[in-house]
C-alpha atoms as a PDB file:
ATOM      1  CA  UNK A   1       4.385  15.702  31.810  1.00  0.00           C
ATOM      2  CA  UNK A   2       6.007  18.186  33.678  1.00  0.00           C
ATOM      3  CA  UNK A   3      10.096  19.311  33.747  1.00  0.00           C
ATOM      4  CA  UNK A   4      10.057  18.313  37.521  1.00  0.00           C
ATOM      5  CA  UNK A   5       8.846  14.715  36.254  1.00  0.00           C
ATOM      6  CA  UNK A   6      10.858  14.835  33.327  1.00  0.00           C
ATOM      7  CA  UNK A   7      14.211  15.719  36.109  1.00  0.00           C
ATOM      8  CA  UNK A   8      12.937  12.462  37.995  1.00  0.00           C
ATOM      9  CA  UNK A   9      13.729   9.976  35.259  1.00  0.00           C
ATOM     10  CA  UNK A  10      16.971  10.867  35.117  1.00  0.00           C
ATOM     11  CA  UNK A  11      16.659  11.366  31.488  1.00  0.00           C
ATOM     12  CA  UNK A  12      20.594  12.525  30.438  1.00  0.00           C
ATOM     13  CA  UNK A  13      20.781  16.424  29.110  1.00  0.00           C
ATOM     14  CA  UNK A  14      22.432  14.892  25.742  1.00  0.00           C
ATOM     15  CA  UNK A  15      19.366  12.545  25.229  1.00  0.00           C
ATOM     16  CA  UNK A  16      17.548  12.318  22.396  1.00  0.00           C
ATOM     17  CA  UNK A  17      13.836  12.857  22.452  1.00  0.00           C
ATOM     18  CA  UNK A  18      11.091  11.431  19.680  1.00  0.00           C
ATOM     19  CA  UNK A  19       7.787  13.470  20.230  1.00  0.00           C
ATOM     20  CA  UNK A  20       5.094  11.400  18.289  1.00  0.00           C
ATOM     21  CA  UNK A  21       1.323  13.108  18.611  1.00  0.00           C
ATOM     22  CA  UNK A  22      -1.159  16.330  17.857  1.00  0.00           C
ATOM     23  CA  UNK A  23       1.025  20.049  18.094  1.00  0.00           C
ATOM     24  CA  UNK A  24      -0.402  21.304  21.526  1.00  0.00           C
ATOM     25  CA  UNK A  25       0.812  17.750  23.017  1.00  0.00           C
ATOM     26  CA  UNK A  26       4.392  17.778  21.533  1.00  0.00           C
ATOM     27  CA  UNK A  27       4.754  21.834  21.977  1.00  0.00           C
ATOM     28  CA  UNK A  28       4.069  21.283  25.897  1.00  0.00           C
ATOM     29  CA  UNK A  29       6.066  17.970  25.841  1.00  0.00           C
ATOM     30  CA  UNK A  30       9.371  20.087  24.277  1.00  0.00           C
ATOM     31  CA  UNK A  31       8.626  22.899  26.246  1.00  0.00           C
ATOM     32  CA  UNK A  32       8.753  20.604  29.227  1.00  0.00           C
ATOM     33  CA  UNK A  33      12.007  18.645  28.055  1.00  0.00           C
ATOM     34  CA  UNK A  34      13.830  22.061  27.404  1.00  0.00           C
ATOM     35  CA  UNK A  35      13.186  23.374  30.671  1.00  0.00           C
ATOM     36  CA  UNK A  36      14.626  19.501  32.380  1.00  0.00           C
ATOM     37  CA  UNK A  37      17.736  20.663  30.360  1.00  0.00           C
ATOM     38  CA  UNK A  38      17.730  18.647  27.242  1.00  0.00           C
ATOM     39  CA  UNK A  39      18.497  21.124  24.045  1.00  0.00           C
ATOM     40  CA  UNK A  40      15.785  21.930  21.687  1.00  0.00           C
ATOM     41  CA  UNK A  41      17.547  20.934  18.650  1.00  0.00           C
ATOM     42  CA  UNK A  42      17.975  16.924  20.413  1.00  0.00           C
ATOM     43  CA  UNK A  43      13.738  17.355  20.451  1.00  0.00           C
ATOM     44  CA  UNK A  44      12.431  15.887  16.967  1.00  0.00           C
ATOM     45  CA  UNK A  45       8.921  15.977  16.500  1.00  0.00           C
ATOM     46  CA  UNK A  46       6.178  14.733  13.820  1.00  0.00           C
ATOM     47  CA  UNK A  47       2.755  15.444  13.809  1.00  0.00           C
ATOM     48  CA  UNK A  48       0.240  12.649  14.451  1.00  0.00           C
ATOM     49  CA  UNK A  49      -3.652  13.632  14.965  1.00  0.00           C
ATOM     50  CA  UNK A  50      -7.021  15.616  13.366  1.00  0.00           C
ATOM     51  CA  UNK A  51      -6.109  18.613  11.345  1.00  0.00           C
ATOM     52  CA  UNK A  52      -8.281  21.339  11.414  1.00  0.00           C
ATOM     53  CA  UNK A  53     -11.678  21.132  10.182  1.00  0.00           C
ATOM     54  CA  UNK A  54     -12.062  22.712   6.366  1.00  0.00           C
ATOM     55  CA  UNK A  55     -14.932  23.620   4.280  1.00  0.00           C
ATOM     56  CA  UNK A  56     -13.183  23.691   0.886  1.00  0.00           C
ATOM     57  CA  UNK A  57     -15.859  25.723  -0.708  1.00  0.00           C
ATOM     58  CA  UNK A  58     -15.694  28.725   2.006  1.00  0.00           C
ATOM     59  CA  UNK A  59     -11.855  28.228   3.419  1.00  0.00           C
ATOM     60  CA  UNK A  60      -9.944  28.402  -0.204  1.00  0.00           C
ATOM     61  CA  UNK A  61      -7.852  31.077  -0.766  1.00  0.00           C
ATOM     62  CA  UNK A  62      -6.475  30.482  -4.401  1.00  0.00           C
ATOM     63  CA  UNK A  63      -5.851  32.881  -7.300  1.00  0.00           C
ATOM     64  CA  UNK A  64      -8.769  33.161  -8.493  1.00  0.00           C
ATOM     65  CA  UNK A  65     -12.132  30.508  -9.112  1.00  0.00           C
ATOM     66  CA  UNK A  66     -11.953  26.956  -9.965  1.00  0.00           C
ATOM     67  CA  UNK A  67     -11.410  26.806 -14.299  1.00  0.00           C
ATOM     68  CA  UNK A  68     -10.702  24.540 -17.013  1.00  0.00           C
ATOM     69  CA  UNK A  69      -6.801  23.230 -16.564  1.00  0.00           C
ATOM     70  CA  UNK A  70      -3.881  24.946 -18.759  1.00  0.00           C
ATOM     71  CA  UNK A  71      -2.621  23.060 -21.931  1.00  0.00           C
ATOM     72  CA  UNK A  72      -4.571  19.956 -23.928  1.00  0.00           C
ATOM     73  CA  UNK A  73      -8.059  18.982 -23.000  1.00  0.00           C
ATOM     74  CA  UNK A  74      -8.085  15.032 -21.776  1.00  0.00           C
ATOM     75  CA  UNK A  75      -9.784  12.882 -23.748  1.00  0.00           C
ATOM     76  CA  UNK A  76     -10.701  10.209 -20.996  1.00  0.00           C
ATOM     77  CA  UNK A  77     -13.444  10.117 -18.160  1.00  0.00           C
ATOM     78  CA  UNK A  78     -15.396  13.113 -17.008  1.00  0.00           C
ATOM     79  CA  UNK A  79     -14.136  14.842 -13.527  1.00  0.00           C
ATOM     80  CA  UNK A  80     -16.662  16.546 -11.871  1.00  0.00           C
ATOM     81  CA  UNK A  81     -16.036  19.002  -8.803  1.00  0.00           C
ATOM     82  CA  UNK A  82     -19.834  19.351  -7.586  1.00  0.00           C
ATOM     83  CA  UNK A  83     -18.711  22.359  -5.383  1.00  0.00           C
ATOM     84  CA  UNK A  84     -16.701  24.246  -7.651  1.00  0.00           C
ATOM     85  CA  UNK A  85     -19.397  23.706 -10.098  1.00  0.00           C
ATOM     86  CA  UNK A  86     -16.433  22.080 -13.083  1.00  0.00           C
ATOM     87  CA  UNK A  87     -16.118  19.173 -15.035  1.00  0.00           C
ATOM     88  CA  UNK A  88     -13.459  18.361 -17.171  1.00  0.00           C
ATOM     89  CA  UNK A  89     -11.845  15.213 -19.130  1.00  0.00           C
ATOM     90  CA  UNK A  90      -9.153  12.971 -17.522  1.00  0.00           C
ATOM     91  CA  UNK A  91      -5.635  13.384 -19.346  1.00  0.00           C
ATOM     92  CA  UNK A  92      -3.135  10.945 -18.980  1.00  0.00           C
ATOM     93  CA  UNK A  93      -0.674  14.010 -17.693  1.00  0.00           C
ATOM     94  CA  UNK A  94      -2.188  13.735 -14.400  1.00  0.00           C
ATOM     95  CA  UNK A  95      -0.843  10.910 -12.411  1.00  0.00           C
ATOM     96  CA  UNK A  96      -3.701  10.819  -9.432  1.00  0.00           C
ATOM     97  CA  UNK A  97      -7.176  12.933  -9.255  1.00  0.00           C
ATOM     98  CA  UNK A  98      -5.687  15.362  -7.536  1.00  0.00           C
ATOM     99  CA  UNK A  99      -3.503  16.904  -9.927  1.00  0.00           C
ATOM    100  CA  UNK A 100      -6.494  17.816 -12.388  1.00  0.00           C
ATOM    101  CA  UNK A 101      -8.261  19.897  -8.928  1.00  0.00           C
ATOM    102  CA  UNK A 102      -4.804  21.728  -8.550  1.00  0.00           C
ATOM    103  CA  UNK A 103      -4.551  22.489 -11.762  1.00  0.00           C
ATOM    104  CA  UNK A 104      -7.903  24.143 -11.735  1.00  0.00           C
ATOM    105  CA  UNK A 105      -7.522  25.382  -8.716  1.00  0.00           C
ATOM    106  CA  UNK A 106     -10.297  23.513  -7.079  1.00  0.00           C
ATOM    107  CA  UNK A 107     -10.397  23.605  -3.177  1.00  0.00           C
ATOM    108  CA  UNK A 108      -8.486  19.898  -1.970  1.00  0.00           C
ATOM    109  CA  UNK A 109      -6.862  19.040   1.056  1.00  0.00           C
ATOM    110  CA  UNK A 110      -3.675  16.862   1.398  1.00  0.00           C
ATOM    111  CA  UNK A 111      -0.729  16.378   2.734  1.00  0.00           C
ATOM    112  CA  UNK A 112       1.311  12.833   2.027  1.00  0.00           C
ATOM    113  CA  UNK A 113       0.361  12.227  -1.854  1.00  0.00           C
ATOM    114  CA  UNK A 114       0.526   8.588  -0.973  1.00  0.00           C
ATOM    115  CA  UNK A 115      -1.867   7.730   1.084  1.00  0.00           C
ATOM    116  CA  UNK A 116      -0.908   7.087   4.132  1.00  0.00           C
ATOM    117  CA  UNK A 117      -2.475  10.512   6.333  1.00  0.00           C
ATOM    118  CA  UNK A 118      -5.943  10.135   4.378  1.00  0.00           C
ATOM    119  CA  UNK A 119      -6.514  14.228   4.678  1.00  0.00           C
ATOM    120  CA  UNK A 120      -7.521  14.522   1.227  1.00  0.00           C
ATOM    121  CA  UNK A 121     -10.683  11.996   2.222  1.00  0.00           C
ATOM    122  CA  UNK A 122     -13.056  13.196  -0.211  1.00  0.00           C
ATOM    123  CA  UNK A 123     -17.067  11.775  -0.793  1.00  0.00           C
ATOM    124  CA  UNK A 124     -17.363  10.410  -4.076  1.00  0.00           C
ATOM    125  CA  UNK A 125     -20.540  10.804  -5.431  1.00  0.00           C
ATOM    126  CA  UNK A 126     -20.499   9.174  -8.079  1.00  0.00           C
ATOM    127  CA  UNK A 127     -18.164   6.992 -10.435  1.00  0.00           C
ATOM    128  CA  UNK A 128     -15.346   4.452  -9.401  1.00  0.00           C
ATOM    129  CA  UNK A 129     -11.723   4.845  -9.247  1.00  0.00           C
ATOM    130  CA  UNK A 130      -8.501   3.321  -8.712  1.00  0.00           C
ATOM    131  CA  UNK A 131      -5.789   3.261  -6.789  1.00  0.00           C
ATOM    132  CA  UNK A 132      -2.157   4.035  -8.554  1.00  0.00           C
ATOM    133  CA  UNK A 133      -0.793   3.447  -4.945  1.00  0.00           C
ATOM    134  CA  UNK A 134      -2.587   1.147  -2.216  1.00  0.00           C
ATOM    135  CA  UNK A 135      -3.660   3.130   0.498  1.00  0.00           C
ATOM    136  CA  UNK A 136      -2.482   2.464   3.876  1.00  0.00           C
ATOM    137  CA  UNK A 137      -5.885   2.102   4.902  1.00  0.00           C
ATOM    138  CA  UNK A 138      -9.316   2.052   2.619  1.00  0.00           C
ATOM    139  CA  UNK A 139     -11.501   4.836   2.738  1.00  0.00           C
ATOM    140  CA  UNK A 140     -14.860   4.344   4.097  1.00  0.00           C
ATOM    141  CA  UNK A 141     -17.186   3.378   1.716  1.00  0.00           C
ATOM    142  CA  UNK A 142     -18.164   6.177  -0.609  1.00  0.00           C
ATOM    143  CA  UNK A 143     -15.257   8.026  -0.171  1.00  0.00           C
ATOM    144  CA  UNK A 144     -12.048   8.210  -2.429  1.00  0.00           C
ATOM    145  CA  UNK A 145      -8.527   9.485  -1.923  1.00  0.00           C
ATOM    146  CA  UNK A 146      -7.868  11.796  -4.903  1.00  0.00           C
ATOM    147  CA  UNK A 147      -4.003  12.099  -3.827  1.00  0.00           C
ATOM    148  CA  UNK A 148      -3.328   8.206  -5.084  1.00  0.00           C
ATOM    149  CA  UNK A 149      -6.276   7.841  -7.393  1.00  0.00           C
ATOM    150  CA  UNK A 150      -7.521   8.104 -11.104  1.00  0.00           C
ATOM    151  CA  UNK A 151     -11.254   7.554 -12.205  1.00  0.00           C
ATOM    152  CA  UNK A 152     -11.645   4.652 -14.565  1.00  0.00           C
ATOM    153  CA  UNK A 153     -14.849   5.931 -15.294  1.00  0.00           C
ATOM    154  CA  UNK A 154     -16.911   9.417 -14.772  1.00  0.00           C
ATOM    155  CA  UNK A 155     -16.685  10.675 -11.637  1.00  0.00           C
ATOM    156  CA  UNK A 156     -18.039  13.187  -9.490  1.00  0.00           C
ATOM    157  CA  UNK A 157     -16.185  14.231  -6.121  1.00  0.00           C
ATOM    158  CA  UNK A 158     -17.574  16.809  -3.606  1.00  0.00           C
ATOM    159  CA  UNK A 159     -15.353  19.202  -4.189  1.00  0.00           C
END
């Protein structure tokens, strides 16, 4: 999409425009709407697409290394972060698996907490788990969502 094309459709220079899709394609689209004459603050965005690529293990830039979470131990199924080389018990103050990794400051991705964007996707090695919130879509098979999960038995995630 170009401004020229943009121009063409006789879009009006109040218009509202919804950009929907990865950064590079909305930052050209906006760029291209601005220059047509349409304000940048009438240009609403949201990213849809891949994030980049992460190795938890090598990418994380925390506080310090992964350790036993503050307060109470949990008295409920073992958590196991292969990578980070921790386990610790489930407590019932954590409402999804990946409170527990925060609060030890294991590597995790994420972004909606619900869901829905499925960037926490995270191999589960072992154990089951279940879901406090229905995903939009499963996980493949051997995977687990740690944002809207809890292990109902031991579990071991590669993280």
């Amino acid at each position: 999409m170009t401004s020229d094309g943009i121009r063409e459709l006789g879009i009006p220079a109040d218009a509202h425009a919804y950009l929907c899709g990865p950064e590079g394609f909305m930052s050209t689209v906006a760029y291209a709407l601005q220059r047509a004459g349409l304000s940048g603050s009438t240009i609403h965005t949201e990213v849809f697409g891949a994030l980049a690529p992460i190795n938890p293990s090598i990418a994380y830039k925390g506080s310090g290394p992964p350790h036993q979470p503050p307060g109470p131990r949990g008295a409920g199924p073992c958590v196991t972060f292969a990578r980070s080389v921790l386990s610790s018990r489930w407590s019932e103050r954590y409402a999804t698996l990946l409170e527990p990794a925060e609060a030890c400051e294991v590597p995790a991705r994420w972004s909606c907490r619900t869901g829905v964007c499925h960037t926490c996707t995270t191999p589960l090695l072992a154990g089951q788990v279940e879901y406090t919130t229905q995903p939009l879509e499963d996980p493949a098979s051997g995977e687990v969502l740690p944002c809207c999960s809890i292990p109902t038995a031991d579990v071991l995630l590669d993280l």
